[in-house]
N, C-alpha and C. Protein backbone atom coordinates (compact mmCIF):
# COMPACT_ATOMS: atom_id res chain seq x y z
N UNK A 1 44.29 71.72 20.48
CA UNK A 1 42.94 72.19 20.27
C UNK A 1 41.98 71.06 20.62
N UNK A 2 41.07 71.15 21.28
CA UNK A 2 39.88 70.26 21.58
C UNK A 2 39.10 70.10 20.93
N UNK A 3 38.54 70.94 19.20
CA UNK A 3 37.64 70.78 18.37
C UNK A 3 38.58 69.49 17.63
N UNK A 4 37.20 69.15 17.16
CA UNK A 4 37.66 67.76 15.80
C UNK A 4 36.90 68.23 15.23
N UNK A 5 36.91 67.63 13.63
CA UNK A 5 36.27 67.45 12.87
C UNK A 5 34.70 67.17 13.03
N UNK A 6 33.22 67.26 12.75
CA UNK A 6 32.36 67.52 12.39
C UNK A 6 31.96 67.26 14.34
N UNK A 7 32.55 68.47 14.87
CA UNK A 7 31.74 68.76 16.08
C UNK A 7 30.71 69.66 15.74
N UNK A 8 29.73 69.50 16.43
CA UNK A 8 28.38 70.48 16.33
C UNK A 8 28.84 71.80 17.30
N UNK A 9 28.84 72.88 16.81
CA UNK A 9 29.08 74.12 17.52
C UNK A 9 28.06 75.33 17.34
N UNK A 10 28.31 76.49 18.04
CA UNK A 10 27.52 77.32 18.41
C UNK A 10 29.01 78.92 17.64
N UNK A 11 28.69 79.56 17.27
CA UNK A 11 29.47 80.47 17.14
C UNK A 11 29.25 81.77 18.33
N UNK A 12 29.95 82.26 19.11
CA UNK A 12 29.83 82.94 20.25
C UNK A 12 30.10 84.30 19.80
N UNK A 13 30.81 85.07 19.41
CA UNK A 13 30.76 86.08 18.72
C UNK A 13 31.43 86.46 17.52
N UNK A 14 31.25 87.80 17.27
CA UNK A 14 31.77 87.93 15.73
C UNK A 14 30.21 88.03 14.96
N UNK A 15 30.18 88.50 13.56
CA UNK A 15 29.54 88.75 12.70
C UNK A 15 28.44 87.36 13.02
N UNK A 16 28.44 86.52 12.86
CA UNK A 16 27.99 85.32 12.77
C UNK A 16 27.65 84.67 14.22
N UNK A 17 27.54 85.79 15.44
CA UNK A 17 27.00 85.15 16.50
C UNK A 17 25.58 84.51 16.70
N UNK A 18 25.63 83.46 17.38
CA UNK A 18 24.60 82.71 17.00
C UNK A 18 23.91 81.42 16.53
N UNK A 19 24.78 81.44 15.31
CA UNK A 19 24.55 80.69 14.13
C UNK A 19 25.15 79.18 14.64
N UNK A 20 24.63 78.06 14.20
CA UNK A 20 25.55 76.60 14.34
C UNK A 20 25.58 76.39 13.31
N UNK A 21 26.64 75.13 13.20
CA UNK A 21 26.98 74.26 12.17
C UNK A 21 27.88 73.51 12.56
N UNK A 22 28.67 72.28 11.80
CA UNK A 22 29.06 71.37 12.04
C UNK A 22 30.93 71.55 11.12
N UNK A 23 31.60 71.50 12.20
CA UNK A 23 33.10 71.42 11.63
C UNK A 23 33.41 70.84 10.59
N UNK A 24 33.91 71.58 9.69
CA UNK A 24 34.68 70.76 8.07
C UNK A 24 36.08 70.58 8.36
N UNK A 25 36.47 71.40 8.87
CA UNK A 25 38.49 71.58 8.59
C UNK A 25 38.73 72.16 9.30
N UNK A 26 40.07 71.34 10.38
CA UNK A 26 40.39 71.71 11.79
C UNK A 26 41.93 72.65 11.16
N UNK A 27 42.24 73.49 11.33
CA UNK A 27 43.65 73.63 11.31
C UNK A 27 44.42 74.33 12.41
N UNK A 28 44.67 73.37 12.75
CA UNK A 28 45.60 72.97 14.11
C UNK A 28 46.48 74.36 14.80
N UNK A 29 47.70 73.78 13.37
CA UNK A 29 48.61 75.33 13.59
C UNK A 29 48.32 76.81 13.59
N UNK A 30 46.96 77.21 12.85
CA UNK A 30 46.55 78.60 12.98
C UNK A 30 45.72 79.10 14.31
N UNK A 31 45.20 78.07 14.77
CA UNK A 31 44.02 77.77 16.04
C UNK A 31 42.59 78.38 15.24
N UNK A 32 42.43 78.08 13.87
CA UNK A 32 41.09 78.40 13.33
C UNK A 32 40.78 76.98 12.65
N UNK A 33 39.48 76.93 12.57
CA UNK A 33 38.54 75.92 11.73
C UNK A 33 37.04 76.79 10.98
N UNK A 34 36.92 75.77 9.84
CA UNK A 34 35.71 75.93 9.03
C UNK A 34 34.77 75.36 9.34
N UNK A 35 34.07 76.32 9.25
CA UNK A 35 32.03 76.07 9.59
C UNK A 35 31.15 75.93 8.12
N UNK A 36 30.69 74.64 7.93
CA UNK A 36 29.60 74.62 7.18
C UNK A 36 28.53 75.63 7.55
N UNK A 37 28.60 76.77 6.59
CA UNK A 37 27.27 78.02 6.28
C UNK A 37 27.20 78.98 7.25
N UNK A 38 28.53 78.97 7.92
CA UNK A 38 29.25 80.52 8.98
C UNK A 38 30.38 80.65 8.04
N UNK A 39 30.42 82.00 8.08
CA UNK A 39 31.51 82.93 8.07
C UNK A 39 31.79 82.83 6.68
N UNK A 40 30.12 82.94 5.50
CA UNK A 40 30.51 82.54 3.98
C UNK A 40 30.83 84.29 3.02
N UNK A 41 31.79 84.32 2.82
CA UNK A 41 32.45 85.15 1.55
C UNK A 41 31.79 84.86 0.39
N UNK A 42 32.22 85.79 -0.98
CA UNK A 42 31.48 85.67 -2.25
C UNK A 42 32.89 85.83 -2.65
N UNK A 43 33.29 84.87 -3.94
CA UNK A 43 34.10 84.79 -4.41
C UNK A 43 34.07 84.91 -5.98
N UNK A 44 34.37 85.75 -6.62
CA UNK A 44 33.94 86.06 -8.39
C UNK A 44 35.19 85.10 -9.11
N UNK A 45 34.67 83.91 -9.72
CA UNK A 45 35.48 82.87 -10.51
C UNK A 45 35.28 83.19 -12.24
N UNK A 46 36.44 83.15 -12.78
CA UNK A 46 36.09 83.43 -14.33
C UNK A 46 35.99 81.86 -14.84
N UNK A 47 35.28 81.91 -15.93
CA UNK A 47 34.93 80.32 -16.59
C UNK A 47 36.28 79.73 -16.88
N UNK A 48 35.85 78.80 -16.16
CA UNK A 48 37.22 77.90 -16.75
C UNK A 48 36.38 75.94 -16.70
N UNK A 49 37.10 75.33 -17.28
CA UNK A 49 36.44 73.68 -17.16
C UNK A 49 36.12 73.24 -16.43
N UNK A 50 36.37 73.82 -14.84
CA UNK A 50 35.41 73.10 -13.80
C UNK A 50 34.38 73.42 -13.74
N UNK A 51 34.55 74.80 -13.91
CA UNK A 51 33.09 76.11 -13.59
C UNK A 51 33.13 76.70 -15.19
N UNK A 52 31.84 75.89 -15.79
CA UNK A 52 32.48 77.05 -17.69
C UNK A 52 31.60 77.92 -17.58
N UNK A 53 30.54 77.87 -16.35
CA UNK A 53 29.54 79.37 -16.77
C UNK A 53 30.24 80.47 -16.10
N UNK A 54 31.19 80.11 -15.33
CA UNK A 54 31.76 81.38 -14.02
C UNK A 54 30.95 81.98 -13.40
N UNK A 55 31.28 83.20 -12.64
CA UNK A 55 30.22 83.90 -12.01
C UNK A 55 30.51 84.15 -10.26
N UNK A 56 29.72 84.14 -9.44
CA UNK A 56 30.13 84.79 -8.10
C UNK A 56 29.97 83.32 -7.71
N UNK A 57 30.69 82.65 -6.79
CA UNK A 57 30.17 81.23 -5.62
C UNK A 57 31.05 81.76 -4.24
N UNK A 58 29.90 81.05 -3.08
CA UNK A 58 30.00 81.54 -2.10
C UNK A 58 31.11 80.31 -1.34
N UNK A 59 31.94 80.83 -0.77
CA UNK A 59 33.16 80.06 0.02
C UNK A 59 32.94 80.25 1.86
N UNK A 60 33.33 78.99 2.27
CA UNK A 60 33.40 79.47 3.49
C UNK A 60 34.74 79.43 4.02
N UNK A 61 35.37 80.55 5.09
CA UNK A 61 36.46 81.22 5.42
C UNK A 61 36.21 80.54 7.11
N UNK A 62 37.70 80.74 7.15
CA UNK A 62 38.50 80.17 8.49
C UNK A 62 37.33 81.07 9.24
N UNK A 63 37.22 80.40 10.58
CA UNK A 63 37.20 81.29 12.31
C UNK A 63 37.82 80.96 12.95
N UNK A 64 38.37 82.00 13.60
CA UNK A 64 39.13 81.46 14.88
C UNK A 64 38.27 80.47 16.03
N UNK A 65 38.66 79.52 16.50
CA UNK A 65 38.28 78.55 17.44
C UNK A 65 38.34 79.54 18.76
N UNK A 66 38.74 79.95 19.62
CA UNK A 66 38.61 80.93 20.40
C UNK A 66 36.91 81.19 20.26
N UNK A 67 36.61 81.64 19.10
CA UNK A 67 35.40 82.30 19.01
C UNK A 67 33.87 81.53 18.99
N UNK A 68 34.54 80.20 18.82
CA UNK A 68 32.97 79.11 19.24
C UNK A 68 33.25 78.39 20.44
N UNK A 69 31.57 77.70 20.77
CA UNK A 69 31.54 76.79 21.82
C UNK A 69 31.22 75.70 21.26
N UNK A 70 31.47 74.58 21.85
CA UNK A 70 30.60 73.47 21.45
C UNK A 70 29.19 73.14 21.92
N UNK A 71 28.70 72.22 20.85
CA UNK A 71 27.04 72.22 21.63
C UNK A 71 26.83 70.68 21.62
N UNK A 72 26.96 70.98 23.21
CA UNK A 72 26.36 69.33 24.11
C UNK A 72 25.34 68.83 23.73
N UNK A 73 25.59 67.42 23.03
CA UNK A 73 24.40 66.58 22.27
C UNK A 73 23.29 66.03 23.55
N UNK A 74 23.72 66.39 25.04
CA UNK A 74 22.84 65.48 25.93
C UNK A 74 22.04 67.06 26.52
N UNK A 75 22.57 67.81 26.87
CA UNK A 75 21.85 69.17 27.45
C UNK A 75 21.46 70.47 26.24
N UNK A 76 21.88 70.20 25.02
CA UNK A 76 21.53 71.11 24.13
C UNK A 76 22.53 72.54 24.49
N UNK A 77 23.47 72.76 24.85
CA UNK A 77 23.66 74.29 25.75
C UNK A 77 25.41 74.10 25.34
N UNK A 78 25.64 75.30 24.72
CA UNK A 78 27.01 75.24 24.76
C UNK A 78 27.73 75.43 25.87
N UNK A 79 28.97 74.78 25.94
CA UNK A 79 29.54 74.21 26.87
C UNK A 79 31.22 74.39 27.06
N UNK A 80 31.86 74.69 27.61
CA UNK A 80 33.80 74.16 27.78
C UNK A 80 33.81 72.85 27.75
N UNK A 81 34.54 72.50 27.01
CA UNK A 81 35.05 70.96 27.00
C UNK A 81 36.13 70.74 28.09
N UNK A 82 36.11 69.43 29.21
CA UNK A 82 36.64 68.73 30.15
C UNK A 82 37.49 67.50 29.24
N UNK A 83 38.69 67.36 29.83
CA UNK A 83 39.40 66.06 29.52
C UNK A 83 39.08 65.19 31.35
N UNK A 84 38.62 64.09 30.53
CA UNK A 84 38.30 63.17 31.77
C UNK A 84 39.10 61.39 31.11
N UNK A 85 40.21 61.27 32.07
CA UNK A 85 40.82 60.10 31.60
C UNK A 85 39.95 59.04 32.62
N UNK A 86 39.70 58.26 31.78
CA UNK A 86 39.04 56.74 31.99
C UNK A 86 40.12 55.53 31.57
N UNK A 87 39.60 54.17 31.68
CA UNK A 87 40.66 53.00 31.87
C UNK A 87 40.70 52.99 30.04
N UNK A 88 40.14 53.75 29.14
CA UNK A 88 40.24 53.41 27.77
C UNK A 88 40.78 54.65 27.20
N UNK A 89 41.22 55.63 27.94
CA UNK A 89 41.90 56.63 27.67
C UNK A 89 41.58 58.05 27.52
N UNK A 90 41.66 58.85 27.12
CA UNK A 90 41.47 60.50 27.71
C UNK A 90 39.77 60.73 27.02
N UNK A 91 39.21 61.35 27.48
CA UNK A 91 37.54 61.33 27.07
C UNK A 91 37.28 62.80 26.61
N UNK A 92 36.58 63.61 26.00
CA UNK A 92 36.11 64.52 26.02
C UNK A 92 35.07 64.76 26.79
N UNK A 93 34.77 65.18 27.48
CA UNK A 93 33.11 65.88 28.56
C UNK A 93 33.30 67.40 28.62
N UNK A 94 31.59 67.26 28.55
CA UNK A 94 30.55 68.49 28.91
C UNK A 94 31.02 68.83 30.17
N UNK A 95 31.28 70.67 30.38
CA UNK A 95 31.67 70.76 31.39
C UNK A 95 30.39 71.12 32.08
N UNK A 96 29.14 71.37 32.28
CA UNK A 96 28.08 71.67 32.33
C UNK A 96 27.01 70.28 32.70
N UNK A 97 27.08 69.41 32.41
CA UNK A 97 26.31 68.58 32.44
C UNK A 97 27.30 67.11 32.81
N UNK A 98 28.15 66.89 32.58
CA UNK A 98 29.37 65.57 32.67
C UNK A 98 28.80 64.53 31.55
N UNK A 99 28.41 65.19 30.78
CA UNK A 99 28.03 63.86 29.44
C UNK A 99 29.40 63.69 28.64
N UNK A 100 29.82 62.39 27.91
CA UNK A 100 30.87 62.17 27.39
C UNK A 100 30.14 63.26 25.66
N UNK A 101 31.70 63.35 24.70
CA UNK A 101 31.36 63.85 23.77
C UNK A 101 31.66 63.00 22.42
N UNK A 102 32.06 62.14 23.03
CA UNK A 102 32.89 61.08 22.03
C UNK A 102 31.76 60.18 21.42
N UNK A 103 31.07 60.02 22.14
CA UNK A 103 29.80 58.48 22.07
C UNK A 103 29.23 59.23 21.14
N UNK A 104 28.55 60.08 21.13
CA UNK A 104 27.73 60.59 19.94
C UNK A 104 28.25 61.38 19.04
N UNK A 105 28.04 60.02 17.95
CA UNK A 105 28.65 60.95 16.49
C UNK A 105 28.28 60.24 15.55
């Protein structure tokens, strides 16, 4: 998978087309990751010592990676990610513009 952790993305379709946010949790083996404030569920918790008032809190749920793009910090525009090997080793790039994706973070 080419996403990491707190890439800036674009969600491409699905309920939540549109929307960005920034990667929490890559998981590899399913080919889905979590979006900070896409794809949030309501979850009804009864009181217990973490939570003693209980009540509804909102969770956010896997997306499939398939279903976002990334969004190029130099052209603004979501993009396919390029592997471009250099003398310091394999790079991520904008396929759209040839900006690296690594430098800015």
């Amino acid at each position: 998978m080419k996403l990491k952790k707190n890439d800036n993305i674009m969600v491409i379709s699905g309920r939540d087309k549109g929307k960005t946010g920034l990667i929490e949790r890559v998981f590899g083996d399913d080919n889905k990751i979590v979006i900070k404030g896409v794809a949030l569920a309501k979850k009804h918790v009864k009181p217990s010592q973490k939570n003693p008032q209980g009540g509804i809190i909102e969770i956010n749920q896997k997306i499939s990676a398939s279903n976002v793009m990334i969004l190029c910090p130099s052209c603004g525009k979501p993009s396919k990610i390029a592997a471009k090997i250099t003398e310091k080793g394999k790079n991520r790039v904008c396929k759209k513009c040839g900006a690296s994706l690594e430098a800015v973070k």
